[in-house]
Protein backbone atom coordinates (compact mmCIF):
# COMPACT_ATOMS: atom_id res chain seq x y z
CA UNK A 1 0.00 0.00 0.00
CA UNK A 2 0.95 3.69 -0.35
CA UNK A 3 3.61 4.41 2.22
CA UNK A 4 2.87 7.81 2.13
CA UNK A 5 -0.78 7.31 2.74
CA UNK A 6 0.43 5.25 6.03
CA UNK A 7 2.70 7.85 6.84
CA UNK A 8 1.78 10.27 5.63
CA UNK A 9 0.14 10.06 8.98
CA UNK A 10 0.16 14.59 10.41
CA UNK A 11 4.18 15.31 13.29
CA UNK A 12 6.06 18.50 12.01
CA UNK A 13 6.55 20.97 9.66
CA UNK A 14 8.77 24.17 8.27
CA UNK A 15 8.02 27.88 10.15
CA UNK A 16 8.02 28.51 6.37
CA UNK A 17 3.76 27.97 6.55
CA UNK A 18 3.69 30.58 9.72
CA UNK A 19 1.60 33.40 8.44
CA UNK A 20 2.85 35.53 11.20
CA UNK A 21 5.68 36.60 9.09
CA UNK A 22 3.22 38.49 6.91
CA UNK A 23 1.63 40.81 9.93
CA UNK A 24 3.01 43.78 11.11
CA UNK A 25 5.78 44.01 13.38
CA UNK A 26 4.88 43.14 16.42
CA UNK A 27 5.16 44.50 20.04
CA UNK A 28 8.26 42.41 22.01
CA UNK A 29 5.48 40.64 24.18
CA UNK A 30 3.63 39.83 20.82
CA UNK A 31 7.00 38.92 18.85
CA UNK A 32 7.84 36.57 21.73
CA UNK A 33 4.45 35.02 21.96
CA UNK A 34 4.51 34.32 18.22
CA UNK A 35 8.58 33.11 17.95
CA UNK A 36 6.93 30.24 20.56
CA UNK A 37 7.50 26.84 18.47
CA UNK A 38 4.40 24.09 18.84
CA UNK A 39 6.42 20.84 20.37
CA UNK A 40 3.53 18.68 20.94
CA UNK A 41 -0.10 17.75 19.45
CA UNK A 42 -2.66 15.24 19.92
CA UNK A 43 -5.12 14.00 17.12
CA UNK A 44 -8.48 12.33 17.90
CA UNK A 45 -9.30 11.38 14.40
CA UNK A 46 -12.56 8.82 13.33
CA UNK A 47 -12.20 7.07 9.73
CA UNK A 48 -15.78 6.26 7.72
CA UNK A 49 -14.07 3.54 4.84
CA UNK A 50 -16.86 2.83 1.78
CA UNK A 51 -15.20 -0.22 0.54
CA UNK A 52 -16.75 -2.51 -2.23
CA UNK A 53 -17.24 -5.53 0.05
CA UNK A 54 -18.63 -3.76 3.32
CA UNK A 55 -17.85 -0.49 5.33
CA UNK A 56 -15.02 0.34 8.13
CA UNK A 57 -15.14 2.53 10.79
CA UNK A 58 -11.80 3.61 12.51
CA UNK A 59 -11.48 5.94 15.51
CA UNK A 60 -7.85 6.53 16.92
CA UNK A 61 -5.08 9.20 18.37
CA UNK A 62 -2.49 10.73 17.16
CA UNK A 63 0.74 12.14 18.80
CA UNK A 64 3.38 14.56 17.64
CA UNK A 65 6.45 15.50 18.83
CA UNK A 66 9.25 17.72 17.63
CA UNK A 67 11.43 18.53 20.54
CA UNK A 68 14.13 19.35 18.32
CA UNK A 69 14.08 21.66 15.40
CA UNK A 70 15.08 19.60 13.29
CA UNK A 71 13.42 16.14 13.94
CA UNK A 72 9.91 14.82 15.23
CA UNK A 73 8.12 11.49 15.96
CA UNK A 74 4.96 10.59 15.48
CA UNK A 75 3.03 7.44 16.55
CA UNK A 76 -0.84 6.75 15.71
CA UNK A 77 -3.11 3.54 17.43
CA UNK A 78 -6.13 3.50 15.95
CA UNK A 79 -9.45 1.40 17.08
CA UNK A 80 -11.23 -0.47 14.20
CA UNK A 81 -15.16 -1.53 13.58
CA UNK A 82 -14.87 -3.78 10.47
CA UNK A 83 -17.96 -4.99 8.95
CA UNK A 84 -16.63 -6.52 5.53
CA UNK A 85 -17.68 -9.60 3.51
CA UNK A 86 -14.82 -12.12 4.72
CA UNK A 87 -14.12 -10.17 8.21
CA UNK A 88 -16.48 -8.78 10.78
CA UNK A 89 -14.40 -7.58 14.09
CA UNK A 90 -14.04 -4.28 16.38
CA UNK A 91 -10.38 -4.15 18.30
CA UNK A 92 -7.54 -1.90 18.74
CA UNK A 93 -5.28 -1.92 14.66
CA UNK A 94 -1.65 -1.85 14.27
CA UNK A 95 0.37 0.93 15.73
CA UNK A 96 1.91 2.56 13.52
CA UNK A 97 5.26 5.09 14.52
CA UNK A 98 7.48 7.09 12.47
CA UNK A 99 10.29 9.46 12.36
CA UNK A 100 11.33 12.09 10.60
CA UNK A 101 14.48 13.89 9.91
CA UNK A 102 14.75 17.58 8.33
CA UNK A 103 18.05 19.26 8.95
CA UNK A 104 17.29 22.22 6.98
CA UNK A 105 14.03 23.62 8.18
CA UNK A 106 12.76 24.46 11.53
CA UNK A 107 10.14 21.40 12.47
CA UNK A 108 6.81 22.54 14.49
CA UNK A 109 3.74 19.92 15.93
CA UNK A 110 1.17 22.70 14.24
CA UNK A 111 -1.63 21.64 12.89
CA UNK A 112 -1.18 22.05 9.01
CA UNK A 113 1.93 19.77 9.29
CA UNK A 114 2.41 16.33 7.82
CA UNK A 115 2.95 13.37 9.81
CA UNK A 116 5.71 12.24 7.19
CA UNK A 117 8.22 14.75 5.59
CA UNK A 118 11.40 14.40 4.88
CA UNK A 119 14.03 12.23 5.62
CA UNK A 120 12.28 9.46 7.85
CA UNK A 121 11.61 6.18 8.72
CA UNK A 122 8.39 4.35 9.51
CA UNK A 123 7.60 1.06 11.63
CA UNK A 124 4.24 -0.69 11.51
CA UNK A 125 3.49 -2.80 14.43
CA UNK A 126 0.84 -5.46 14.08
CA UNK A 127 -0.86 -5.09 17.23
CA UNK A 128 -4.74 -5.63 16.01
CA UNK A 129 -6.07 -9.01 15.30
CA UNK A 130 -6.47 -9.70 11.60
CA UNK A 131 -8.96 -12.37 12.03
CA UNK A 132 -11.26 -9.86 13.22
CA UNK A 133 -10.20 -7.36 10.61
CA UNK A 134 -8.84 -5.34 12.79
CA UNK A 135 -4.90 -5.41 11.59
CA UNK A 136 -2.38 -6.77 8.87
CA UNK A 137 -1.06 -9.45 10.92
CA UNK A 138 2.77 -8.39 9.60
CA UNK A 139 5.29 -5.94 10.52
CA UNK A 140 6.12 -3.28 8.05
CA UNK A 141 9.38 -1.05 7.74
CA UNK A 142 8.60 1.82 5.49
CA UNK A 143 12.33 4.39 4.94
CA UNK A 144 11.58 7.80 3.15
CA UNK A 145 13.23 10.51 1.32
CA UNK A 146 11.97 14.20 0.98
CA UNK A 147 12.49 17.68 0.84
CA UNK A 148 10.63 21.17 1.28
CA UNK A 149 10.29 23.83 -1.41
CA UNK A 150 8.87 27.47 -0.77
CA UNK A 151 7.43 28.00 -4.16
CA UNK A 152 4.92 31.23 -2.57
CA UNK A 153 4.86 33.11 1.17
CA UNK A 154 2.51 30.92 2.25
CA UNK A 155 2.45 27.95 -0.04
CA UNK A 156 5.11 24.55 0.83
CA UNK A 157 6.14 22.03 -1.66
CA UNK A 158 6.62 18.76 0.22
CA UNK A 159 7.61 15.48 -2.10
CA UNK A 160 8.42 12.52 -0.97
CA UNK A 161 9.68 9.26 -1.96
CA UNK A 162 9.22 6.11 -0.01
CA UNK A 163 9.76 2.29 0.16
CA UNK A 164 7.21 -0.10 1.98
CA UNK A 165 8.63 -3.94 2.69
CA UNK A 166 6.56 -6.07 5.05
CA UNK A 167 8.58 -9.01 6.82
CA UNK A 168 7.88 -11.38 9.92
CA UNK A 169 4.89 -11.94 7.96
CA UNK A 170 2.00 -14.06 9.75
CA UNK A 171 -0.58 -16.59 8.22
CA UNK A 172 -3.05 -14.13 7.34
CA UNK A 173 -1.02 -11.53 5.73
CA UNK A 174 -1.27 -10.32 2.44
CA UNK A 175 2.39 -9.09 2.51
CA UNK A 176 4.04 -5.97 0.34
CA UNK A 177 6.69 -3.94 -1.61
CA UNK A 178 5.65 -1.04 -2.74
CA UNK A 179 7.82 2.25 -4.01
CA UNK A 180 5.79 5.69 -3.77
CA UNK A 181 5.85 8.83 -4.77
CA UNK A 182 3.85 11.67 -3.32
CA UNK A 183 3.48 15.45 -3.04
CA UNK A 184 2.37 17.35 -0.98
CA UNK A 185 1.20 21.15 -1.92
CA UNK A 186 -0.16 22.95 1.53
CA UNK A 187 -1.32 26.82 1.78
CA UNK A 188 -1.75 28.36 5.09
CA UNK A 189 -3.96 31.73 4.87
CA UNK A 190 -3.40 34.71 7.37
CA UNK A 191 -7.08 33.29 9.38
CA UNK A 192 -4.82 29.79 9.95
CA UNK A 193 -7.30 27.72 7.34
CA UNK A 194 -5.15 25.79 5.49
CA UNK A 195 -5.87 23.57 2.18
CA UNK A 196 -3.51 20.48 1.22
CA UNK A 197 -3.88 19.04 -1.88
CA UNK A 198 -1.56 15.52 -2.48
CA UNK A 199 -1.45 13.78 -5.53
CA UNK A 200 0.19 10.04 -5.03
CA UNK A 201 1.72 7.31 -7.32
CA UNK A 202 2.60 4.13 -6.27
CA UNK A 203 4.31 0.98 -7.85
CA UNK A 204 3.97 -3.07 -6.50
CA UNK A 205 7.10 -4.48 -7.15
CA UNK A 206 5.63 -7.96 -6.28
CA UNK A 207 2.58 -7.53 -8.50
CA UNK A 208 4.33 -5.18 -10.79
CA UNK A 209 1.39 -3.04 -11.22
CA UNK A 210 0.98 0.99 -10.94
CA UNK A 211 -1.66 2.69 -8.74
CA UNK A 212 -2.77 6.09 -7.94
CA UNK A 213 -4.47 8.08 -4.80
CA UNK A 214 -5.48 11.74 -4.50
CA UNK A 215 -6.05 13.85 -1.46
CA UNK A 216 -7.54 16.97 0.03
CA UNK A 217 -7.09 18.34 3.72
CA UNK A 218 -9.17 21.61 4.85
CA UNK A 219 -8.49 22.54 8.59
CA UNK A 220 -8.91 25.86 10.25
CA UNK A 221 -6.95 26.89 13.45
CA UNK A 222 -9.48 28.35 15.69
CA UNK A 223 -7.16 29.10 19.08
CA UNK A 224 -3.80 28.69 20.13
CA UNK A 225 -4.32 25.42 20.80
CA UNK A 226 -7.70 23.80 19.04
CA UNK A 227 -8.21 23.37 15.22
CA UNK A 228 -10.33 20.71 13.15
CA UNK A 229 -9.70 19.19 10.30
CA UNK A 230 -11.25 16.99 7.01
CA UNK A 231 -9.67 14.51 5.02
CA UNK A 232 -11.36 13.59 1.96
CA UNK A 233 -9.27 10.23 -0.39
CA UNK A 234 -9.86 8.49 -2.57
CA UNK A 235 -8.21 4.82 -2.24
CA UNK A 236 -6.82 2.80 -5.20
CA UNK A 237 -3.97 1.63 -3.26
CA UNK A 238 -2.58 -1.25 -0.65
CA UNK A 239 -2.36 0.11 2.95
CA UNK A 240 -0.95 -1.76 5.54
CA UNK A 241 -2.83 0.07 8.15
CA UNK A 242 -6.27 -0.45 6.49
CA UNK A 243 -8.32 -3.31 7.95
CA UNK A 244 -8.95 -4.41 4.86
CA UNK A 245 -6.49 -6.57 3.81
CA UNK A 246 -4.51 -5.14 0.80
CA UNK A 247 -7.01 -2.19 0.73
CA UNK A 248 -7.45 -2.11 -2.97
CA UNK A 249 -10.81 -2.87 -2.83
CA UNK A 250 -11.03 0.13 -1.11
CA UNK A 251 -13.03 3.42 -2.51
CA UNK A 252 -13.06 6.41 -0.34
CA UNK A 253 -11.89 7.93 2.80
CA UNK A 254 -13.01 10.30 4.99
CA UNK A 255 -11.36 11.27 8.00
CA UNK A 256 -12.41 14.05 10.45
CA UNK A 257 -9.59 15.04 13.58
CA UNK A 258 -9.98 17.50 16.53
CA UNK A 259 -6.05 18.59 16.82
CA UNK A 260 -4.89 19.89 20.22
CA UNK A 261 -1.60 21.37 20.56
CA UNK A 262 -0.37 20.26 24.20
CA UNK A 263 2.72 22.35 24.64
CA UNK A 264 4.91 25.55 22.81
């Protein structure tokens, strides 16, 4: 499945998307308030799947974490309600954590920020029960390359490429090796509503077939600390997170998140 769509997950991303650099010069209270970096967020996220052979529904948390400028972790545990053809289950899914590495921008936990950018490396951990539908019943290491490109004041170019290899596979695993490709394009206005728009490719080296995913992210900031968020995807591609196997019967996502940063 994607590897970007797993993780690329929201953990941390450039000041370059801080629209405070286009206000007025501030008072030195103000300019210190705003200079304050966002080191921590949680996500409480619910998933409705429409998949060909049934529906999913898929609540979970998200944390971020960038206590250093220039790296962040991220780790996500969802809780799955699977009512497909061959599977019918509710449980906690795989845990999924990731890493990233930017040395040249300043990382943040705010809202508008990827979970995967970068340089980075993500670990799937099958912790749900696939019998139930619930998890992939394999471990999955997925390594990633990217970089960030200013191409407008408030506009961030963010591709990545990533590799996806499943081992200590277990009987019911579909298994995977996938290469991706993704981008993602993300405007922040001066109100803190931000659009994303990511356009993703994806090659299976095992079934040597191409796939492709699309998709859009609206999410306003409403206080220092509380913004919302709406995922809208369409799904053509294996995900080892989904509950549904190799997820390519998969249609459409959509995802809604509360986002609380915990700590500047």
């Amino acid at each position: 499945m994607l590897v970007f769509l797993l993780f690329a997950v929201p953990g941390a991303m450039a000041d370059e998307l801080d629209e405070s650099t286009d206000q007025a010069q501030p008072s030195q209270k103000e300019s210190d308030t705003s200079e304050q970096r966002a080191t921590q967020r949680l996500d409480f996220g619910i998933d409705f799947y429409d998949a060909s052979d049934g529906s999913i529904v898929r609540g979970g948390i998200d944390y971020n974490w960038a206590p250093h400028t220039n790296y962040s972790f991220a780790a996500t545990m969802p809780i799955v309600n699977s009512r497909l053809a061959e599977v019918n289950g509710s449980g906690i899914g795989d845990l999924l954590l990731r890493y990233n590495w930017v040395p040249s921008l300043t990382l943040t936990a705010d809202p508008w920020v990827p979970n995967s950018l970068g340089i980075g490396l993500g670990l799937l951990v099958p912790t749900g029960d696939a019998a139930k539908g619930t998890g992939g019943d394999q471990w999955v290491i997925a390594p990633s390359l990217g970089w960030a490109a200013k191409i407008a004041k408030r506009t961030t170019l963010l591709p990545q490429l990533q590799y996806m290899k499943s081992f200590a596979e277990g009987e019911l695993a579909q298994g995977m090796q996938t290469i991706s490709l993704s981008a993602d394009l993300i405007h922040v206005f001066l109100s803190k509503f931000w659009v994303q728009y990511t356009p993703a490719a994806s090659y299976d080296l095992e079934a040597e077939t191409y796939e492709f995913d699309n998709l859009v992210v609206l999410g306003q900031q409403f206080t220092r600390r509380v913004a919302l968020r709406l995922e809208l995807r369409t799904l053509n591609v294996a995900d080892p997170q989904d509950p549904a196997g190799d997820g390519r019967e998969l249609d459409y996502r959509a995802t809604f998140k509360l986002q609380w940063i915990l700590a500047y």
